[in-house]
Structures are given as C-alpha cells and as structure tokens.
C-alpha atoms as a PDB file:
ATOM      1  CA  UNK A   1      65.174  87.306 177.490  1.00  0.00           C
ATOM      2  CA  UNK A   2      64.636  84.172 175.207  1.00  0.00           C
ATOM      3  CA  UNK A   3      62.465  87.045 172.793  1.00  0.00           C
ATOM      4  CA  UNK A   4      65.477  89.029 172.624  1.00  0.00           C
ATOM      5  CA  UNK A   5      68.317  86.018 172.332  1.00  0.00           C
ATOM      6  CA  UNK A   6      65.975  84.565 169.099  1.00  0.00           C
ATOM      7  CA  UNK A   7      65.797  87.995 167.423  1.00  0.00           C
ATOM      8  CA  UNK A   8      69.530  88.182 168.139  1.00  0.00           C
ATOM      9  CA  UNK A   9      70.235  84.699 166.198  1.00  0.00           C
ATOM     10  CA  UNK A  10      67.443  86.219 163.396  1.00  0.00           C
ATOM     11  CA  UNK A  11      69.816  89.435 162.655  1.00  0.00           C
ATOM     12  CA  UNK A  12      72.590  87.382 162.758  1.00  0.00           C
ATOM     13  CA  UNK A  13      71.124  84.869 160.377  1.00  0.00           C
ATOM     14  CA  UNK A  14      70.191  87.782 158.141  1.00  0.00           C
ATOM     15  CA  UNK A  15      73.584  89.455 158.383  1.00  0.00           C
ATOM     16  CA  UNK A  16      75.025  86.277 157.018  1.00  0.00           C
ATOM     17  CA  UNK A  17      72.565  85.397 154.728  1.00  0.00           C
ATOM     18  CA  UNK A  18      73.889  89.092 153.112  1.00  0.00           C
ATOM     19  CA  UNK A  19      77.593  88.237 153.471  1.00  0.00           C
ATOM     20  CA  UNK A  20      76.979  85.141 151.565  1.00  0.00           C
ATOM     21  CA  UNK A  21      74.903  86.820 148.778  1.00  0.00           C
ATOM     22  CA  UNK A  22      77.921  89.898 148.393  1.00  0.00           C
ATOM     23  CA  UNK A  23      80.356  87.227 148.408  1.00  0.00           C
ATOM     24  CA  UNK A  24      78.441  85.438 145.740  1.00  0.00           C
ATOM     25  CA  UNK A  25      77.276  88.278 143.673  1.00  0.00           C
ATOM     26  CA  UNK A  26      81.763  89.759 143.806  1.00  0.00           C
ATOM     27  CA  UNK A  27      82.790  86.236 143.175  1.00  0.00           C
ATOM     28  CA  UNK A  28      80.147  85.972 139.577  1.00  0.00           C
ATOM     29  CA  UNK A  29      81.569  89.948 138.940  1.00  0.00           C
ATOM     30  CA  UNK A  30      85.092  89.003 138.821  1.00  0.00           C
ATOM     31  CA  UNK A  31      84.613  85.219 136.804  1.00  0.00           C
ATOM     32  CA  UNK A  32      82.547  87.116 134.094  1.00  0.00           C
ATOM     33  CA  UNK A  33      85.374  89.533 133.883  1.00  0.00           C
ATOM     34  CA  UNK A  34      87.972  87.134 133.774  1.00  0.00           C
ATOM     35  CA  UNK A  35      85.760  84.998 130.898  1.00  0.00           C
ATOM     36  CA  UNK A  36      85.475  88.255 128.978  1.00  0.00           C
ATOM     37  CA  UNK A  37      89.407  89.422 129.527  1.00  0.00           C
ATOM     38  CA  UNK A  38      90.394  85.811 127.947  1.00  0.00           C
ATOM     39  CA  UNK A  39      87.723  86.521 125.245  1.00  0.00           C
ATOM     40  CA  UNK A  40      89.441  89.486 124.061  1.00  0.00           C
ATOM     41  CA  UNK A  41      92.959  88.384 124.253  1.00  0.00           C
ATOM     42  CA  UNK A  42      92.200  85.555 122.498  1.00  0.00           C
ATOM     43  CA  UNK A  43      90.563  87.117 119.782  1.00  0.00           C
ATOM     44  CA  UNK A  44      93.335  89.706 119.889  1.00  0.00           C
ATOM     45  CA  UNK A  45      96.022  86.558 119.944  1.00  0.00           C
ATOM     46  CA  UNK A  46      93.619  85.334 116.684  1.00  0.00           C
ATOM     47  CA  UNK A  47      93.508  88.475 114.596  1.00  0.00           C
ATOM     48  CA  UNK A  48      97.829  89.295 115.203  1.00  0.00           C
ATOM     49  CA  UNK A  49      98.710  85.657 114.494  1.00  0.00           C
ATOM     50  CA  UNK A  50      96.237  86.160 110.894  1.00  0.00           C
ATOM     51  CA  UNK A  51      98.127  89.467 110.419  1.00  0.00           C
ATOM     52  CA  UNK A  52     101.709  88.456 110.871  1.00  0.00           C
ATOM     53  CA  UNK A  53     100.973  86.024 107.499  1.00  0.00           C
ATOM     54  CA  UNK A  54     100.950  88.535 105.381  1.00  0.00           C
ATOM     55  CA  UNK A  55     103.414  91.775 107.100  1.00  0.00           C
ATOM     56  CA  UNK A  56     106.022  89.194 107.146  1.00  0.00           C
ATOM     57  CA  UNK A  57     106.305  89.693 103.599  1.00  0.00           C
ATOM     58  CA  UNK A  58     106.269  93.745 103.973  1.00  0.00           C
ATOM     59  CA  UNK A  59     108.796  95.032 102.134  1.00  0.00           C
ATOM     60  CA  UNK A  60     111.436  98.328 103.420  1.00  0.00           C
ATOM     61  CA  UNK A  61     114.015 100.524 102.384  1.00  0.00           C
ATOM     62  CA  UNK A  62     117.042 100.456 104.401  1.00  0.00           C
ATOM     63  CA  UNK A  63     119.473 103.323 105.231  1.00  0.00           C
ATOM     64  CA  UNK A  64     121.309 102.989 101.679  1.00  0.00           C
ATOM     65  CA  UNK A  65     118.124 103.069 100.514  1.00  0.00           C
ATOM     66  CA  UNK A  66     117.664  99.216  99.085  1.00  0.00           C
ATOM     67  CA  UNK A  67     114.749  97.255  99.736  1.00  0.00           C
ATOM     68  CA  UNK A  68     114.767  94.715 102.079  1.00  0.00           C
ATOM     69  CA  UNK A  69     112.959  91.509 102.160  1.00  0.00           C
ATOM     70  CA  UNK A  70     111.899  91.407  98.439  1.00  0.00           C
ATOM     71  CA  UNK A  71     110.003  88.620  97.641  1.00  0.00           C
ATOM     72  CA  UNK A  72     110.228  86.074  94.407  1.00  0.00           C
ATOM     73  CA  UNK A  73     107.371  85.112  92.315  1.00  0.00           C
ATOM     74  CA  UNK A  74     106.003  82.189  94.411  1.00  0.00           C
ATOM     75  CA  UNK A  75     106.083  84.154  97.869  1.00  0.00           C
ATOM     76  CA  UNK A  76     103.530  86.581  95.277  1.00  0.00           C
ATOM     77  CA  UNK A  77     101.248  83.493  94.624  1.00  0.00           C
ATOM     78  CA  UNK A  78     101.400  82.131  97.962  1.00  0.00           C
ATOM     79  CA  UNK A  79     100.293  85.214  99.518  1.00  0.00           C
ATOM     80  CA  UNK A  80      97.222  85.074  96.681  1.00  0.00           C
ATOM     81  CA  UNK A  81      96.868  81.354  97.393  1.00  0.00           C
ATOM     82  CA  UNK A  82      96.402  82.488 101.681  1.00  0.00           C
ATOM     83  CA  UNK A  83      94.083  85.364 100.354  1.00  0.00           C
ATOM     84  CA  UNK A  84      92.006  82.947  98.307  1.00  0.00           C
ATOM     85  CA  UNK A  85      92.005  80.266 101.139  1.00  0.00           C
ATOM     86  CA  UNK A  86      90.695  82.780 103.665  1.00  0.00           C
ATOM     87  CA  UNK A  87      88.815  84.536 101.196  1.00  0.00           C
ATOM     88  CA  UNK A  88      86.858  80.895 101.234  1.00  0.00           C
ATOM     89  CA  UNK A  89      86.864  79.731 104.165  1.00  0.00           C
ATOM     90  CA  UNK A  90      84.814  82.375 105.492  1.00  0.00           C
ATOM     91  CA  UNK A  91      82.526  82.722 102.468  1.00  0.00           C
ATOM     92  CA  UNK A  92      83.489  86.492 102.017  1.00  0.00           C
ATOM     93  CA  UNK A  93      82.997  87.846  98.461  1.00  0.00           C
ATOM     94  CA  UNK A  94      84.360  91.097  97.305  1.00  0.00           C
ATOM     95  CA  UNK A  95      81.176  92.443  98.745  1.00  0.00           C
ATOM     96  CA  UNK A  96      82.762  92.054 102.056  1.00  0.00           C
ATOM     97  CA  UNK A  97      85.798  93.883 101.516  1.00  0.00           C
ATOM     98  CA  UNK A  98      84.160  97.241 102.712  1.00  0.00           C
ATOM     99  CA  UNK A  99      83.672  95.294 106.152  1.00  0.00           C
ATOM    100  CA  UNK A 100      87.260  94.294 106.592  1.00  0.00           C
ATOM    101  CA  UNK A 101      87.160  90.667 106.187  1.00  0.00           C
ATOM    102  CA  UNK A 102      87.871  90.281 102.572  1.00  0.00           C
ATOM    103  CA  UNK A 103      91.729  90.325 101.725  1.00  0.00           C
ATOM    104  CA  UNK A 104      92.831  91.540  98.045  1.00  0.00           C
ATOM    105  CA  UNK A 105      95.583  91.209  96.299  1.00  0.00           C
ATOM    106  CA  UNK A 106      97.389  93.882  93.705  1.00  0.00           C
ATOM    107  CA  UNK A 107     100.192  93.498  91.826  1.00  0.00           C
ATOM    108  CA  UNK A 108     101.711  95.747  89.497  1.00  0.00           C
ATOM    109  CA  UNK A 109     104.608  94.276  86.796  1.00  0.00           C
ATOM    110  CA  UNK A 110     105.628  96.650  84.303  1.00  0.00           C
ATOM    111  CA  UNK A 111     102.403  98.523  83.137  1.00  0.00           C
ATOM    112  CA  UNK A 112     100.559  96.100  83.970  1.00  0.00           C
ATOM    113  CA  UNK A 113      98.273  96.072  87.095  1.00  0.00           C
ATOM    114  CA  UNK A 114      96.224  92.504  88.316  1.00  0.00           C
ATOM    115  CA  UNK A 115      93.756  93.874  90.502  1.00  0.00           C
ATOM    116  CA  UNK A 116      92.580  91.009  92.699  1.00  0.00           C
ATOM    117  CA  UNK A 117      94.771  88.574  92.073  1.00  0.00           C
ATOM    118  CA  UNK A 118      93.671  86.371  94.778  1.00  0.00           C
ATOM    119  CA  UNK A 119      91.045  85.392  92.435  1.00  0.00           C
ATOM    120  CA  UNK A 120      92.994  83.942  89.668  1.00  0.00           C
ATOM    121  CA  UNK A 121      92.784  80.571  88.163  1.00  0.00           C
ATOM    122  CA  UNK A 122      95.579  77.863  88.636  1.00  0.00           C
ATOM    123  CA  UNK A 123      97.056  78.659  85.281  1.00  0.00           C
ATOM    124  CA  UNK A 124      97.349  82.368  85.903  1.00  0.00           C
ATOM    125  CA  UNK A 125      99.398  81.313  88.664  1.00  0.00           C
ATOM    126  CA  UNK A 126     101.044  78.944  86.825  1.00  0.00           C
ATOM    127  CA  UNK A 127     101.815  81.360  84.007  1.00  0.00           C
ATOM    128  CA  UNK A 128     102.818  84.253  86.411  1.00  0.00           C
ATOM    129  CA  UNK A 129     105.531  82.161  87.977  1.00  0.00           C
ATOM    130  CA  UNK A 130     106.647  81.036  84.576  1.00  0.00           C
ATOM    131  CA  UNK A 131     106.693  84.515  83.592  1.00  0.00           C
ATOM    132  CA  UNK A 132     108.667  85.783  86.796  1.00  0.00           C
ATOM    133  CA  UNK A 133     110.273  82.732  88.152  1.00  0.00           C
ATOM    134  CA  UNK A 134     113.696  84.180  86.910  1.00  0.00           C
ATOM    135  CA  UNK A 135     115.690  83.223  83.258  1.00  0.00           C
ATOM    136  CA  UNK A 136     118.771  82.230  82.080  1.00  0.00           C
ATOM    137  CA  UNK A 137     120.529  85.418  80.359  1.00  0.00           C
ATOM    138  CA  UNK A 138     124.017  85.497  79.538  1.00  0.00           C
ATOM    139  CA  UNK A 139     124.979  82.175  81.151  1.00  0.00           C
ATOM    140  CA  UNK A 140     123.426  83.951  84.488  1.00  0.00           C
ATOM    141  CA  UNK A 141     119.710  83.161  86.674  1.00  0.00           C
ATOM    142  CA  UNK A 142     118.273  86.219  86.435  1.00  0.00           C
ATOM    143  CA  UNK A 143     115.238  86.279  89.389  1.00  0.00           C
ATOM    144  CA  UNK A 144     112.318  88.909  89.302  1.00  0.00           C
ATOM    145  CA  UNK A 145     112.005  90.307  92.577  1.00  0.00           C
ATOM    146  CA  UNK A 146     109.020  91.991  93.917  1.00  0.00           C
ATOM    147  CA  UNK A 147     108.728  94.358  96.576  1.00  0.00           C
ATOM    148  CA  UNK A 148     105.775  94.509  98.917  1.00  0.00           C
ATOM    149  CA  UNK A 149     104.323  97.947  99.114  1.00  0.00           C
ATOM    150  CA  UNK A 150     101.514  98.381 101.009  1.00  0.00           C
ATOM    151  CA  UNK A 151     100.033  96.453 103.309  1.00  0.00           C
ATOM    152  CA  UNK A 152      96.274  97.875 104.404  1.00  0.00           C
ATOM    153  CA  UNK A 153      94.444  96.695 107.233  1.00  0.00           C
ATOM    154  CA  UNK A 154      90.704  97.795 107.617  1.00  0.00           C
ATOM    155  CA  UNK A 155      89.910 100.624 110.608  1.00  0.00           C
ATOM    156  CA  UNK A 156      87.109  98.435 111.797  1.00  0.00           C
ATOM    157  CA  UNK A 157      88.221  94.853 112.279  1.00  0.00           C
ATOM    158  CA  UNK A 158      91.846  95.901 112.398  1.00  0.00           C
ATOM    159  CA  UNK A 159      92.333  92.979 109.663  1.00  0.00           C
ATOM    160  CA  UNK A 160      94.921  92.843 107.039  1.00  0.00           C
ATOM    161  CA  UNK A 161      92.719  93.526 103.913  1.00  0.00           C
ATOM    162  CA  UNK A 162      94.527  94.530 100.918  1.00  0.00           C
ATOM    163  CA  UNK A 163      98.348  93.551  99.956  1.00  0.00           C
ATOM    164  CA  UNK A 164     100.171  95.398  97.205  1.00  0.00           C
ATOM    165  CA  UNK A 165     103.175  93.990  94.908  1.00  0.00           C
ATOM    166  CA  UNK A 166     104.967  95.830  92.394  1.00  0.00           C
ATOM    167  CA  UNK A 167     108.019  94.287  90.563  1.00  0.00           C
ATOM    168  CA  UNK A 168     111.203  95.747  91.031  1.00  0.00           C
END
C-alpha cells in the first residue's frame, strides 16, 4: 500500500510538473505575440505619421472642378526642405530610391521641370521663392499657386517616395 500511495504522489508530481510547463510554454506564446503585435503597430503608427507630412499637401479637384488645397511657393520648399532632412537623416542617396526610402521631389513651372529638387542649394530655394512668392501687378498681390499632383509611395515599404508640383 505505501508502494502504491508513493507512485500515486509521483504521477501526480509529474502531472503537475506538465501543467506548469503548458502554462509556461502558453503564457511565453501569447507575450511574444503581444511584443510582436505592438512591433507592428508601432511601426505602422511610424510609417502613417511620416506619410501624412507630405499627403497633407495633396492637391484635388472639387465638383466645379477647382483645385483644392493649392499650395504657395514656401509650402513647395518646405516639402523639399522635409525631403532633404529625411533624405539625410537616414543617409539614403538617390541610389536608394529604388528601395523606397529615398523621397524626391518634382516640380514643373512653365516648361520648366526641377527634377529632384530636394537636392537644391539654399539659393535655389531662395531664388524659387523670389521667383514665385507672388508680385505686385496692377496695384494687386498676385500669388503663384501650385498644385500637388502626384504623390507616389513605393510598393515595398509603403513609404511616400516621390512628390510632384506643377504651377498652376
């Protein structure tokens, strides 16, 4: 009887020695989960917030057919001036634009087409904004508006990597 009460005590000592490691083994399943879940929605939270710098400025056509939310000369260079500052940051180079990280800017005035303006010096910008800042004509401001055309984000990293301007 005392053979069979010890072996009774072993199984049960086994039974929740295996309780404990489930419970342990369900417990690390669902924490690395949760660590991973908060991973991705931060990184998601990261990569909207970048986004929403630049498709604020997006440009539409309402029902008339107007454009909406036309931007002036300095929203143009700020947008560059965000390019450039990311475009730094990071250390991406042109190079890097076929991954998705590097973020261009275009803008088209008249016939004229700045490819990568995100690149220019100071007194490009400062020239630009003299150039489209607006002018006196007729005893009236006259401002240059710009419309925002096409915003591209890459398929891969789902990044905001080109941003196109044309001048209305």
């Amino acid at each position: 009887m005392e053979n069979a009460s010890r072996a009774l005590l072993m199984a049960a000592g086994v039974l929740v020695g295996v309780l404990l490691l489930s419970l342990a083994v369900y417990l690390f399943t669902i924490f690395s989960n949760f660590g991973s879940e908060m991973t991705t929605q931060m990184n998601e939270k990261n990569l909207s917030e970048f986004n929403a710098q630049f498709t604020k400025y997006e440009s539409y056509q309402d029902e008339n057919g107007k454009w909406q939310n036309t931007c002036r000369a300095q929203d143009v260079v700020t947008i560059a001036n965000l390019a450039k500052e990311n475009n730094n940051k990071y250390d991406y180079t042109v190079n890097d634009a076929d991954k998705g990280y590097y973020v261009r800017v275009i803008v088209k005035t008249g016939h004229k087409t700045r490819e990568n303006f995100e690149t220019a010096s100071l007194d490009d910008y400062t020239n630009f904004l003299k150039e489209y800042s607006g002018s006196v004509q007729d005893g009236a401001f006259n401002v240059t508006y710009f419309k925002c055309i096409n915003i591209q984000q890459n398929r891969n990293s789902q990044r905001v990597c080109s941003v196109t301007f044309e001048q209305m």
